[in-house]
N, C-alpha and C. Protein backbone atom coordinates (compact mmCIF):
# COMPACT_ATOMS: atom_id res chain seq x y z
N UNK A 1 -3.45 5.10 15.96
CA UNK A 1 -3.96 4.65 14.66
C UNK A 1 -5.36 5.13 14.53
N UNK A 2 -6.15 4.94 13.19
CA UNK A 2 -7.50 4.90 13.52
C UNK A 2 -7.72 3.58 13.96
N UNK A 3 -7.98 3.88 15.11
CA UNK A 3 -8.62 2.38 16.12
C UNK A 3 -8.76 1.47 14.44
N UNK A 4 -8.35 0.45 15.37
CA UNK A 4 -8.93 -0.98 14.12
C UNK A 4 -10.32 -0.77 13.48
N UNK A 5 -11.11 -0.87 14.51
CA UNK A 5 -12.83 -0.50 13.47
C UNK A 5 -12.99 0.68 12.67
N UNK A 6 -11.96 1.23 13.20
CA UNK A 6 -12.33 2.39 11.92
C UNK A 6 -11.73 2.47 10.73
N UNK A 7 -10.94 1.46 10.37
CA UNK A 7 -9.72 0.82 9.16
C UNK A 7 -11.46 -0.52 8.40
N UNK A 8 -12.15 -0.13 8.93
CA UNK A 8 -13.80 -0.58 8.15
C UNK A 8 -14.59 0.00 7.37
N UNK A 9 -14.12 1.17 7.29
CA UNK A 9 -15.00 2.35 6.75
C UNK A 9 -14.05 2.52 5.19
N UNK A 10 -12.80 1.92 5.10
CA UNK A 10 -12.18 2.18 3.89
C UNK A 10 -12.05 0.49 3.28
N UNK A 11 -12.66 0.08 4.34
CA UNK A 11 -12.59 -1.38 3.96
C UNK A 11 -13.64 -2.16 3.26
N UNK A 12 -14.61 -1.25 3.50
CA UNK A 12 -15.87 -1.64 2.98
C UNK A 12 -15.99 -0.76 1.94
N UNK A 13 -15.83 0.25 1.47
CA UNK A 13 -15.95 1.50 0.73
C UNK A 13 -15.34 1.59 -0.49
N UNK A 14 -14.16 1.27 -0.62
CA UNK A 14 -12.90 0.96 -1.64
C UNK A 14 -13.59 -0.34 -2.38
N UNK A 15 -13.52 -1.10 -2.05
CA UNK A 15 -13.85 -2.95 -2.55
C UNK A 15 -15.25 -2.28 -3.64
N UNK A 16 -16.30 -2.07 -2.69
CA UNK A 16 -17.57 -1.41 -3.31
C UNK A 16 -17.64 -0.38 -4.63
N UNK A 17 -16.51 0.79 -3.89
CA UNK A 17 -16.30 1.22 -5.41
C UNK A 17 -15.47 1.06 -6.10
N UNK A 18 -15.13 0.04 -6.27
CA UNK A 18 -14.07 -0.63 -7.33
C UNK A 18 -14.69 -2.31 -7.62
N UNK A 19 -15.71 -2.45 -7.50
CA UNK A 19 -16.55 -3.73 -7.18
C UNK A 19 -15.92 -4.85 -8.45
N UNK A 20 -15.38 -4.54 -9.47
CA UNK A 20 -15.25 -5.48 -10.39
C UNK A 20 -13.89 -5.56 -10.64
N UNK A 21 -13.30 -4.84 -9.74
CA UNK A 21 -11.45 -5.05 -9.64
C UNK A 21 -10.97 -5.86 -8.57
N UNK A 22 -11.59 -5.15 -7.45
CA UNK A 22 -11.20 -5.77 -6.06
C UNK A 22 -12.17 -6.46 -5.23
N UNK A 23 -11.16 -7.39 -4.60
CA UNK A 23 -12.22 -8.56 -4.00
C UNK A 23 -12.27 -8.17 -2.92
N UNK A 24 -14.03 -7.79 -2.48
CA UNK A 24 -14.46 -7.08 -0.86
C UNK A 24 -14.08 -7.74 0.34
N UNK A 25 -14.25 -9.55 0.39
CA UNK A 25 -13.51 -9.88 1.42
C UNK A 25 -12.01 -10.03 1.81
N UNK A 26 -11.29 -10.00 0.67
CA UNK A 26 -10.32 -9.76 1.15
C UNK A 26 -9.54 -8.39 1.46
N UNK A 27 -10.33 -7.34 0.62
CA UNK A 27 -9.55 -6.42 0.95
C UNK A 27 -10.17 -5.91 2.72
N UNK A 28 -11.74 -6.16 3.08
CA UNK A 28 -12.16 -5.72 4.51
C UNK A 28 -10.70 -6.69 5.00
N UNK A 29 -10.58 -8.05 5.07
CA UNK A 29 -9.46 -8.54 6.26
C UNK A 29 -8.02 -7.59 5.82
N UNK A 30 -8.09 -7.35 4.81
CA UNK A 30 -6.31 -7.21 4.54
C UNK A 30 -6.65 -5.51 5.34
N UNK A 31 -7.88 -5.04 5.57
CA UNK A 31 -7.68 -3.69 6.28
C UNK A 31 -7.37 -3.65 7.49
N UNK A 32 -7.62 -4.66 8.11
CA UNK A 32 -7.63 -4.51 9.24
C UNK A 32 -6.28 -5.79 10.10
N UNK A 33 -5.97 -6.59 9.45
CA UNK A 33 -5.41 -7.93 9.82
C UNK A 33 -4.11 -7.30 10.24
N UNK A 34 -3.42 -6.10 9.90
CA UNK A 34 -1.94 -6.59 10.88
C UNK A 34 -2.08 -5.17 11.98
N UNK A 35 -3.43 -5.23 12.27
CA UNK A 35 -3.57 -4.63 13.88
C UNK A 35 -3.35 -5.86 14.90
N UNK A 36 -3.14 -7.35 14.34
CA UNK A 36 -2.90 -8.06 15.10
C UNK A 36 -1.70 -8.44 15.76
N UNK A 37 -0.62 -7.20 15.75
CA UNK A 37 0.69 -6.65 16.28
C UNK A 37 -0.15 -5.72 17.33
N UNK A 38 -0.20 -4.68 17.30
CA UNK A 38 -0.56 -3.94 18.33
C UNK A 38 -1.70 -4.49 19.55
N UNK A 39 -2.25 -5.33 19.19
CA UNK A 39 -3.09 -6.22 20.14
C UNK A 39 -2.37 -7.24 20.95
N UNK A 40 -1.48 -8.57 19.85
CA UNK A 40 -0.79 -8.92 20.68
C UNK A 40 0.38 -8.49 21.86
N UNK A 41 1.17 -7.39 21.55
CA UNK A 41 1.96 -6.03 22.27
C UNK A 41 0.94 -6.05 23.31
N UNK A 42 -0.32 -5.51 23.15
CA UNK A 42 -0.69 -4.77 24.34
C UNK A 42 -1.34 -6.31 25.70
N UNK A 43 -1.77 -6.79 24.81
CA UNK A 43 -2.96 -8.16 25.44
C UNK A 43 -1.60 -9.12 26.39
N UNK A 44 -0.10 -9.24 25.60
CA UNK A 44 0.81 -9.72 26.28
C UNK A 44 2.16 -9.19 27.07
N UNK A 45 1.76 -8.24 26.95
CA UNK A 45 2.79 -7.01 27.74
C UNK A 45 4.62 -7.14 26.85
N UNK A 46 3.85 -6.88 26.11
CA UNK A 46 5.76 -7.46 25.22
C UNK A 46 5.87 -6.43 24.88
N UNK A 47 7.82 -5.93 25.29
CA UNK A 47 8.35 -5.14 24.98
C UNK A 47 8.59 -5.10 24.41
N UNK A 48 8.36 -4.33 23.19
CA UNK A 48 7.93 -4.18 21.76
C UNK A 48 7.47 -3.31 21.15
N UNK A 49 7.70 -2.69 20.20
CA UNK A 49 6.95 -1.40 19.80
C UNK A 49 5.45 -1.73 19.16
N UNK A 50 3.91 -0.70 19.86
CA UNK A 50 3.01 -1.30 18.55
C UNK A 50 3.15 -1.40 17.35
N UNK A 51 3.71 -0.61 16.91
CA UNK A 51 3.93 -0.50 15.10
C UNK A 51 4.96 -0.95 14.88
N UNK A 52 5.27 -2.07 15.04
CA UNK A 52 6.21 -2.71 14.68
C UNK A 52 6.89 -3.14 13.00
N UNK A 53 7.45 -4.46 12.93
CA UNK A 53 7.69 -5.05 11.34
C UNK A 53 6.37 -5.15 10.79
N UNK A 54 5.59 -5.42 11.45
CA UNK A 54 3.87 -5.49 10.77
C UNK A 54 3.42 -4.52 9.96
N UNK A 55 3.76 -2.92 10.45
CA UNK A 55 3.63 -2.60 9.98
C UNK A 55 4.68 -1.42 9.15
N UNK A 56 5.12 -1.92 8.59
CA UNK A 56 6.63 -1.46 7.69
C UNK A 56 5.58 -1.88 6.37
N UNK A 57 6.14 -1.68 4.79
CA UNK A 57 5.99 -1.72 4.32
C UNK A 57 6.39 -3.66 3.49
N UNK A 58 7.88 -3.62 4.20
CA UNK A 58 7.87 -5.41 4.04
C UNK A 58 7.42 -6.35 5.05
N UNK A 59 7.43 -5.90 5.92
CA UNK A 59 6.42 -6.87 6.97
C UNK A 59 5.11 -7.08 6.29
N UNK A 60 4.15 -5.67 5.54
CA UNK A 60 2.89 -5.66 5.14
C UNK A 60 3.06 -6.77 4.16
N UNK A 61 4.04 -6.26 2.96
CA UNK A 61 3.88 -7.16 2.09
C UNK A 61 4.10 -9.17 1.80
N UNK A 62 4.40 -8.93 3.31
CA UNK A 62 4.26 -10.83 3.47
C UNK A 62 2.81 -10.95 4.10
N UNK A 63 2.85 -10.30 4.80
CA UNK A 63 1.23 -10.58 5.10
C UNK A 63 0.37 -11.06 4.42
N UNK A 64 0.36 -10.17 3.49
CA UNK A 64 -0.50 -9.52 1.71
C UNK A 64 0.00 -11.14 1.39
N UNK A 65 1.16 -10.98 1.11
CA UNK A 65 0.99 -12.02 0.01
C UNK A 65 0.39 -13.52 0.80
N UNK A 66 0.63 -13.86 2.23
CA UNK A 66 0.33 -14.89 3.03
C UNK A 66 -1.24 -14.89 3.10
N UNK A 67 -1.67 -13.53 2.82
CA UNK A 67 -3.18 -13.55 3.29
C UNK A 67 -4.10 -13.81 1.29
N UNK A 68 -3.01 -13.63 0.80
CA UNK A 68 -3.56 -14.14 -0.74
C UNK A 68 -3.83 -15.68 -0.89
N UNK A 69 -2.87 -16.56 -0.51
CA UNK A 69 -2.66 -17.47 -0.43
C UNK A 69 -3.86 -17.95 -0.19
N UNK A 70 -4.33 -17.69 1.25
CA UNK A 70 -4.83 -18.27 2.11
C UNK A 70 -6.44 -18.25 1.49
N UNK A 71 -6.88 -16.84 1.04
CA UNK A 71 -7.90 -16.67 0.42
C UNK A 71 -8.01 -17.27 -0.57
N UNK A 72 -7.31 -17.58 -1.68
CA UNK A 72 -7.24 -18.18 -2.57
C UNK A 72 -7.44 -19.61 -2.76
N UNK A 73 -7.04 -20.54 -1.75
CA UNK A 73 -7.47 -21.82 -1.14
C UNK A 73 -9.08 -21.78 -0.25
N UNK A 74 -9.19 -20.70 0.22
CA UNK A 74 -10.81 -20.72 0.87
C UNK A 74 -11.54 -20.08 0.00
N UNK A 75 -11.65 -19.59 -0.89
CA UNK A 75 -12.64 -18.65 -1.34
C UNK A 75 -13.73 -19.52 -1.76
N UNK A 76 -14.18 -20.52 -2.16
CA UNK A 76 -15.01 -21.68 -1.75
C UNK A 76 -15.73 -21.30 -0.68
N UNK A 77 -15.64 -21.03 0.49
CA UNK A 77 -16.23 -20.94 1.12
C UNK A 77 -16.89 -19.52 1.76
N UNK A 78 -16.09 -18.35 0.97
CA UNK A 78 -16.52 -17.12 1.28
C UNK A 78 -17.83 -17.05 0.40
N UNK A 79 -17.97 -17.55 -0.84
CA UNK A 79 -18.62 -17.33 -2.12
C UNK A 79 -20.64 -17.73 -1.68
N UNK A 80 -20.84 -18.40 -0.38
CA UNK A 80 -22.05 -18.87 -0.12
C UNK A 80 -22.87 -17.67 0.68
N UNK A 81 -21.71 -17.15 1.89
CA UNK A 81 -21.66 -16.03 2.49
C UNK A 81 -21.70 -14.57 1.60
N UNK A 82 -20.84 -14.38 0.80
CA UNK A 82 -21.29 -13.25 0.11
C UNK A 82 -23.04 -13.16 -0.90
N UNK A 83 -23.06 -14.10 -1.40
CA UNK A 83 -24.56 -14.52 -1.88
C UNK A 83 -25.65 -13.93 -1.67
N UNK A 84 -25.74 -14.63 0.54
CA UNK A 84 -26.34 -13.87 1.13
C UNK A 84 -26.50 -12.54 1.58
N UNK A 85 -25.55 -11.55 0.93
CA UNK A 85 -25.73 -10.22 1.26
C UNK A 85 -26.05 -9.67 -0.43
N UNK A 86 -26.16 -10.71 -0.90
CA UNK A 86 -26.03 -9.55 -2.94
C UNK A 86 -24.98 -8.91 -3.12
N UNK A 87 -23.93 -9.90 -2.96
CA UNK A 87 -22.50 -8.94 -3.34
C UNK A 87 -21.48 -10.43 -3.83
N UNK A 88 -22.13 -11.20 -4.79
CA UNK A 88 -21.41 -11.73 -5.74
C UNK A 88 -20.30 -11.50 -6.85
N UNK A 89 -19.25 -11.89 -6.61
CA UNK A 89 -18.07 -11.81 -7.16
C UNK A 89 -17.50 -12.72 -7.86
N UNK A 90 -16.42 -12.33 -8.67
CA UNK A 90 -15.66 -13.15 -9.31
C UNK A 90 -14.53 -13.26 -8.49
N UNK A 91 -14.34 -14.48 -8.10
CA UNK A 91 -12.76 -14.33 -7.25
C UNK A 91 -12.15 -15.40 -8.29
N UNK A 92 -11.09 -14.54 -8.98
CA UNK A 92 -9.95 -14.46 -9.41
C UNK A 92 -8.95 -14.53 -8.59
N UNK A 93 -7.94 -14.75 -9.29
CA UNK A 93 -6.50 -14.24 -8.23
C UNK A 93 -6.06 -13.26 -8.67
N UNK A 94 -6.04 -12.78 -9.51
CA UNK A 94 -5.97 -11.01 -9.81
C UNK A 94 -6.63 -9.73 -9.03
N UNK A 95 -7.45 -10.20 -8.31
CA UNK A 95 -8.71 -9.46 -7.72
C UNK A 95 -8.40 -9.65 -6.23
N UNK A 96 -8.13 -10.56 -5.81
CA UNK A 96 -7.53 -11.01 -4.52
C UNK A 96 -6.42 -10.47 -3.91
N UNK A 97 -5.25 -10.75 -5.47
CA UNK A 97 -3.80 -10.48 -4.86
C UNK A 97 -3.80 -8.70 -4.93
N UNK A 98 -5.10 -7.90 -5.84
CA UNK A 98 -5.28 -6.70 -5.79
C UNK A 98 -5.41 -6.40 -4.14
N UNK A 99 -6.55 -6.92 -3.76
CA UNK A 99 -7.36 -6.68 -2.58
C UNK A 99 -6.37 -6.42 -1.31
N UNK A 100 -5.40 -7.35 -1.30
CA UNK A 100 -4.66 -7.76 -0.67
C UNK A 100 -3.23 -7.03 0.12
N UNK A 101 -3.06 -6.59 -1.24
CA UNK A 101 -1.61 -5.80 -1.05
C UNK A 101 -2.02 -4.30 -0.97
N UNK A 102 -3.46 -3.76 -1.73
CA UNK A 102 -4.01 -2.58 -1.59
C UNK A 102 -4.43 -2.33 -0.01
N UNK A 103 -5.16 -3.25 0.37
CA UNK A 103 -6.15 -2.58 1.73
C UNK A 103 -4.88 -3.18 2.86
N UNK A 104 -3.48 -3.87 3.00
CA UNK A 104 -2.21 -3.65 3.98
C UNK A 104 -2.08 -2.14 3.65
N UNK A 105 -1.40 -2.03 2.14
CA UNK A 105 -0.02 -0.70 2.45
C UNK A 105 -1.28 0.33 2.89
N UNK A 106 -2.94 1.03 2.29
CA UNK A 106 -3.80 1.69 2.88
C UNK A 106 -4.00 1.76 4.49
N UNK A 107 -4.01 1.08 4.82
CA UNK A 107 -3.68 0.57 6.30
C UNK A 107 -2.17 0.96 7.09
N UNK A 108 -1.41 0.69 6.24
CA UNK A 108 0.04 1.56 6.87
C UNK A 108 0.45 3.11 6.77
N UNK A 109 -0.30 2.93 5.28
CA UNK A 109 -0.31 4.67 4.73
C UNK A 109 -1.05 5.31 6.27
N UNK A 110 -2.67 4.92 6.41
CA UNK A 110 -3.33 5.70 7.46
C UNK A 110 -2.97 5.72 8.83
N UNK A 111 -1.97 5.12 9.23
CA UNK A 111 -1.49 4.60 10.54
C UNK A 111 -0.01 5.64 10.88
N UNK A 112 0.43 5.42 9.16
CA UNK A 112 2.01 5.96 9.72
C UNK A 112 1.74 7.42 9.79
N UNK A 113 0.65 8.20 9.48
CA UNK A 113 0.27 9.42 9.75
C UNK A 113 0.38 9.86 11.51
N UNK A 114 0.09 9.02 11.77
CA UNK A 114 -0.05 9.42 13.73
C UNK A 114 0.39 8.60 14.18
N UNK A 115 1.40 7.58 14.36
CA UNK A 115 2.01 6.51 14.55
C UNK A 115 3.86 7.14 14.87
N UNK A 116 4.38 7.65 15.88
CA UNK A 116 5.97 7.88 16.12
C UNK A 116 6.43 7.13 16.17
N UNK A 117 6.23 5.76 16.75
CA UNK A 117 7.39 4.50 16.48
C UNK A 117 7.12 3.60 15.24
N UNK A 118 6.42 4.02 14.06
CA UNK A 118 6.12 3.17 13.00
C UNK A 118 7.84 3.64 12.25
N UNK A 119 8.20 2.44 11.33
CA UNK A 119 8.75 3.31 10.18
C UNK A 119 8.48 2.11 9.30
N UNK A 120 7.77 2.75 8.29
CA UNK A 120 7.20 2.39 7.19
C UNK A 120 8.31 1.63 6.24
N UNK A 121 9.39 2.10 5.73
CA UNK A 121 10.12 1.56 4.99
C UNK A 121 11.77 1.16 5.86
N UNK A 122 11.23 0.83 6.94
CA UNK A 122 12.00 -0.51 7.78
C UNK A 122 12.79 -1.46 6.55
N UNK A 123 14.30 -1.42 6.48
CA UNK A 123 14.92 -1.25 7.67
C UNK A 123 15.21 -0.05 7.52
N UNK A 124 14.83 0.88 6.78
CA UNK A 124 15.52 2.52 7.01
C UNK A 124 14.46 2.96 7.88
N UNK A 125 15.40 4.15 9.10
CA UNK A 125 14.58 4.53 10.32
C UNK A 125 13.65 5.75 9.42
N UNK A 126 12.71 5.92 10.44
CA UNK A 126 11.91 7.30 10.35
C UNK A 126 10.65 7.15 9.52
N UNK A 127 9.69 8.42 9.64
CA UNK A 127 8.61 8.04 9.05
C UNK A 127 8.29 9.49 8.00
N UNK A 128 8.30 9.44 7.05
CA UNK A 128 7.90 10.76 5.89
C UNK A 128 6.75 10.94 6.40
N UNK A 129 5.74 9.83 6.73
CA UNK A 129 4.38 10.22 6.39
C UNK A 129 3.68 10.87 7.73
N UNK A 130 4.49 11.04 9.16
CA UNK A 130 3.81 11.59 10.06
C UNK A 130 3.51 12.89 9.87
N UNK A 131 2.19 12.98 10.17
CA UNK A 131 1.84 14.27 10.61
C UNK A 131 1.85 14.66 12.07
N UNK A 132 2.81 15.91 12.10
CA UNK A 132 3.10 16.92 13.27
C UNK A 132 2.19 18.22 13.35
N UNK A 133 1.15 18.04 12.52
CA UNK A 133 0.64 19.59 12.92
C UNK A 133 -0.39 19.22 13.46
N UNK A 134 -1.45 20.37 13.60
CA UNK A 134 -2.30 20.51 14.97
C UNK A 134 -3.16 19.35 14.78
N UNK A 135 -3.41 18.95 13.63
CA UNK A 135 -4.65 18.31 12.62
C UNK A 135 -4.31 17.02 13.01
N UNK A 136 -2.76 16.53 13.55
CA UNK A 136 -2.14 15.16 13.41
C UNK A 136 -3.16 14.17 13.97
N UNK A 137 -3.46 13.17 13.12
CA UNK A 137 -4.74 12.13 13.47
C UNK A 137 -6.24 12.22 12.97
N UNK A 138 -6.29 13.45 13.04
CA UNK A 138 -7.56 13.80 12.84
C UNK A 138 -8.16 13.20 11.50
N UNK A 139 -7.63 13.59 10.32
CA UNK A 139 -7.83 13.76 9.08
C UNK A 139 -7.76 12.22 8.50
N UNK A 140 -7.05 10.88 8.86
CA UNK A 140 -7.43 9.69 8.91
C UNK A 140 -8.22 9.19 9.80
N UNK A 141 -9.19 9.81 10.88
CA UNK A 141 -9.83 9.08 11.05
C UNK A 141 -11.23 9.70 10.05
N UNK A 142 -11.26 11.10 10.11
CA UNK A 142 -12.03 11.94 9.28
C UNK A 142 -12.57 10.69 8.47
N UNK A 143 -11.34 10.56 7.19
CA UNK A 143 -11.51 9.93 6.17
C UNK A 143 -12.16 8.30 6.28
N UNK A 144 -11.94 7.80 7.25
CA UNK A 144 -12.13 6.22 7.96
C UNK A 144 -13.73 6.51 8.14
N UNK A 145 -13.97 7.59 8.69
CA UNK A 145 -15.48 7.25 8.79
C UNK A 145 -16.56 8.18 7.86
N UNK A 146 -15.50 8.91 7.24
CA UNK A 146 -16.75 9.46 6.02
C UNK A 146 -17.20 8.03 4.59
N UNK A 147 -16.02 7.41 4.88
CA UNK A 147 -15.74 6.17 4.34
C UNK A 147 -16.63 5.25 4.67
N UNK A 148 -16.61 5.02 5.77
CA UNK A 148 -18.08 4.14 6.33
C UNK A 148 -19.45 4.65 5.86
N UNK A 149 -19.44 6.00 5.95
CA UNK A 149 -20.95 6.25 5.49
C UNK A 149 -21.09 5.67 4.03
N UNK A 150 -20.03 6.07 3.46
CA UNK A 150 -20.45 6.12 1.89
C UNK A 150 -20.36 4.69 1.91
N UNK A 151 -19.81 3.50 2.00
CA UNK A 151 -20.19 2.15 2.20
C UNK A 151 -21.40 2.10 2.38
N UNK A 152 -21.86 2.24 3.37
CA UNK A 152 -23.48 2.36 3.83
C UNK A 152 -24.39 2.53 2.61
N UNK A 153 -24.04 4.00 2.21
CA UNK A 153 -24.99 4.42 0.95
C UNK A 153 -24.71 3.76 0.03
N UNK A 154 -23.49 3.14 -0.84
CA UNK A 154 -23.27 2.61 -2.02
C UNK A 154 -24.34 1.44 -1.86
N UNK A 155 -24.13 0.23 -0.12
CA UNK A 155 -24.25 -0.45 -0.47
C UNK A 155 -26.21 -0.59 0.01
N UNK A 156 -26.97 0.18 0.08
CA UNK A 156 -28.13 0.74 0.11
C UNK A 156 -28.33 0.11 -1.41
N UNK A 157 -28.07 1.17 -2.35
CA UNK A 157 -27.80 1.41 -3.89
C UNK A 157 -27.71 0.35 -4.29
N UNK A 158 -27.16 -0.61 -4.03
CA UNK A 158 -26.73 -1.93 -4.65
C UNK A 158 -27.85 -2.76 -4.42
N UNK A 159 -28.37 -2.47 -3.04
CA UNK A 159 -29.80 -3.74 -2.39
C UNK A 159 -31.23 -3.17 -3.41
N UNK A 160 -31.04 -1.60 -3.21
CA UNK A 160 -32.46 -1.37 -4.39
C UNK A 160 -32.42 -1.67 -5.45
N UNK A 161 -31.42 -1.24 -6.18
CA UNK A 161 -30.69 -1.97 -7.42
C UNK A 161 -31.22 -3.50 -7.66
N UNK A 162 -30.76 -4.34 -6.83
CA UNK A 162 -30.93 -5.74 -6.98
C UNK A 162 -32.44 -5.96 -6.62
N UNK A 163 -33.24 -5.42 -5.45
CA UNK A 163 -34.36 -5.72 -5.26
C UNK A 163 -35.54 -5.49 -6.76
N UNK A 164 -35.15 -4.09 -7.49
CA UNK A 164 -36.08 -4.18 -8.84
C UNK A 164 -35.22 -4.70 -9.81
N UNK A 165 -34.50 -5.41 -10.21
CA UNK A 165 -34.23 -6.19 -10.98
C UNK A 165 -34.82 -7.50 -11.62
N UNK A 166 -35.51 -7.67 -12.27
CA UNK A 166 -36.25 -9.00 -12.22
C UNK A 166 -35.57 -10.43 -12.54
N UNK A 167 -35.98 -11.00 -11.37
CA UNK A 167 -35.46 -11.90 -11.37
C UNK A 167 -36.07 -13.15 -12.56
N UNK A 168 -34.52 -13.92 -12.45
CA UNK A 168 -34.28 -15.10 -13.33
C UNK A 168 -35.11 -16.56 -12.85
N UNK A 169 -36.49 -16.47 -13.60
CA UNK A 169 -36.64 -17.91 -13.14
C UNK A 169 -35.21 -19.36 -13.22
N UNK A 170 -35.68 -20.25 -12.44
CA UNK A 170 -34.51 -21.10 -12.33
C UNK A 170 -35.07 -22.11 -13.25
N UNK A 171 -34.14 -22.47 -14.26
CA UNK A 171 -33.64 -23.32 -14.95
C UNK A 171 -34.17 -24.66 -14.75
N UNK A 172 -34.68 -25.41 -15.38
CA UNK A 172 -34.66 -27.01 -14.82
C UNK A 172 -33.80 -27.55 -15.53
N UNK A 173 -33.28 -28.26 -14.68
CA UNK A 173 -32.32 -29.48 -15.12
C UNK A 173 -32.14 -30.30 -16.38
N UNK A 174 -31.39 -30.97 -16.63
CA UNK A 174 -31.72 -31.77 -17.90
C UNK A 174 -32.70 -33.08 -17.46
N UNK A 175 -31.94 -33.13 -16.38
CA UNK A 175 -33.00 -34.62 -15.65
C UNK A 175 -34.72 -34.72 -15.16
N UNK A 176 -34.99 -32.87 -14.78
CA UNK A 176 -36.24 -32.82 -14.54
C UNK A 176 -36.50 -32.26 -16.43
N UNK A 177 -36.23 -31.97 -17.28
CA UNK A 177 -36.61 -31.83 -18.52
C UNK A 177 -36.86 -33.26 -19.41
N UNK A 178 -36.41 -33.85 -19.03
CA UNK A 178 -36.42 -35.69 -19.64
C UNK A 178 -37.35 -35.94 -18.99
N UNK A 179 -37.71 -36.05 -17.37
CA UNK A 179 -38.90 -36.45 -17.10
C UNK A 179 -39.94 -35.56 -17.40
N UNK A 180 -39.94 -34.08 -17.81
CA UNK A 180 -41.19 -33.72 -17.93
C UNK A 180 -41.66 -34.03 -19.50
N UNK A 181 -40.76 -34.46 -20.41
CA UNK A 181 -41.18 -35.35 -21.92
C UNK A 181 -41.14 -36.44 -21.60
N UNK A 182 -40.70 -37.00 -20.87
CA UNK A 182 -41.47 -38.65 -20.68
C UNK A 182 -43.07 -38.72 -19.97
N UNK A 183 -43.04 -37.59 -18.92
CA UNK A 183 -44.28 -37.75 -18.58
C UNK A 183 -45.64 -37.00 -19.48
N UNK A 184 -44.90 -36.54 -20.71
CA UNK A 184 -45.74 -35.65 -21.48
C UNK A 184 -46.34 -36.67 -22.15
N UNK A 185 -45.50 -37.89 -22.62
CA UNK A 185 -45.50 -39.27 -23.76
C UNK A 185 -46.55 -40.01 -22.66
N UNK A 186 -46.26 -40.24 -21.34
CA UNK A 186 -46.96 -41.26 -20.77
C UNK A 186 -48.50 -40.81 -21.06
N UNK A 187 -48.96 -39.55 -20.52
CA UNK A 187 -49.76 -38.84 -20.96
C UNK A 187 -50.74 -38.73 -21.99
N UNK A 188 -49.89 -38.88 -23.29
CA UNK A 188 -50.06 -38.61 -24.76
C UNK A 188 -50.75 -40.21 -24.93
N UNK A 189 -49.63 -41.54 -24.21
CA UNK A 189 -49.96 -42.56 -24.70
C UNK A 189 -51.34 -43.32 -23.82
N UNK A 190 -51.65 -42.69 -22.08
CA UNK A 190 -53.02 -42.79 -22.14
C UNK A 190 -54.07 -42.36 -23.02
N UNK A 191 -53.83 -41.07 -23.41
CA UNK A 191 -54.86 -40.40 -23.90
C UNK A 191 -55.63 -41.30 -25.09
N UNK A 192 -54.71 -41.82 -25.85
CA UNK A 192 -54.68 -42.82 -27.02
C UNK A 192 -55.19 -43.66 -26.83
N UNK A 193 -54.69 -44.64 -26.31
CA UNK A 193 -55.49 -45.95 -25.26
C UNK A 193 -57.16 -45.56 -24.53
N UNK A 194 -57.09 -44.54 -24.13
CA UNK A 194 -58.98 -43.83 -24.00
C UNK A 194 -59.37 -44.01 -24.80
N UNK A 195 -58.65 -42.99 -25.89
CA UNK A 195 -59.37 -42.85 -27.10
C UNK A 195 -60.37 -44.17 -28.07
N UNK A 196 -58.93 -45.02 -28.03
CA UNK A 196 -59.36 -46.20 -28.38
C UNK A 196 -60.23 -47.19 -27.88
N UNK A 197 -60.43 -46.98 -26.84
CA UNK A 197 -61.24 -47.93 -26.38
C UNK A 197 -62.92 -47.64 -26.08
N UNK A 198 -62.66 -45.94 -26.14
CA UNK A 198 -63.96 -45.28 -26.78
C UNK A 198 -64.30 -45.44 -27.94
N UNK A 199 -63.84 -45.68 -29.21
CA UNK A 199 -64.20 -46.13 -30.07
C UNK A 199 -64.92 -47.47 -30.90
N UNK A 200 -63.92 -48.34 -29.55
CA UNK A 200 -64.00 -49.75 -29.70
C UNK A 200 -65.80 -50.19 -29.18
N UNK A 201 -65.78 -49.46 -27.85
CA UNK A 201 -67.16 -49.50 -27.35
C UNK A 201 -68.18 -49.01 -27.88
């Protein structure tokens, strides 16, 4: 495959330039999440092929849809975390269930290229998408990490971007706006009471 970390470089890259379609955290996990077949295979000695149902095209698509789900109930909590990097989103479920099912089958597409025991459209055997010539492998990982750079640079672009932007003073409340006219009146109604009693004297 391209090693798992390198299924990061299209994971970060894609989301970024498509920033208002697809949702970045889910599509980085959905890039990388059903390498967790070939890990368990290797970490537990199970006879088993790495590229297994995981990665077929209907194995992917339960994933996808299991890993929509799941985001879709947490994204609450991704939304504090993204903040802190300046990469605020709208999470929708349109954007999610995009993210989702895009950055699996991308992930099987780049795999079943150099992958002999994958077959993609399980249960029919075999794989269209291997490459047998000299190049076989090369050219997805090529792409995996020219991918990373340009992540890098987009998201450069995005931090200068946001750094001269001028920012939005914050808002006060309705509750600190009531007290700052009550304390304008308290104010108003010493001033009066001075007044008066300078006069009086």
């Amino acid at each position: 495959m391209p090693l798992t970390p390198f299924h990061i470089g299209p994971g970060l890259f894609i989301p970024l330039l498509l920033f208002n379609i697809i949702n970045l955290p889910t599509f980085l996990i959905a890039s990388v999440v059903v390498d967790v077949e070939p890990i368990l295979v290797l970490s537990l000695s199970l006879q088993y092929p790495l590229h297994g149902f995981l990665h077929s095209f209907v194995g992917g698509s339960i994933v996808a849809l299991a890993l929509t789900i799941v985001m879709v109930k947490s994204r609450k909590l991704f939304s504090p975390l993204m903040s802190s990097f300046k990469l605020e989103q709208k999470w929708s479920i349109a954007s999610i269930t995009i993210a989702s099912f895009l950055g699996i089958y991308l992930h099987l597409f780049l795999d079943a290229q150099m992958h002999h025991d994958m077959q993609p459209f399980f249960p029919l055997a075999g794989n269209p998408f291997l490459d047998q010539s000299s190049l076989s492998g090369l050219i997805p990982v090529i792409f995996c990490v020219w991918c990373f750079f340009g992540a890098v640079l987009m998201y450069s672009i995005r931090l200068v971007s946001y750094a001269r932007k001028p920012q939005k003073k914050p808002q006060k409340s309705l509750v600190q706006q009531s007290l700052a006219v009550n304390g304008s009146r308290v104010q108003a109604e010493k001033l009066r009471h001075l007044c008066t009693k300078g006069r009086k004297s």
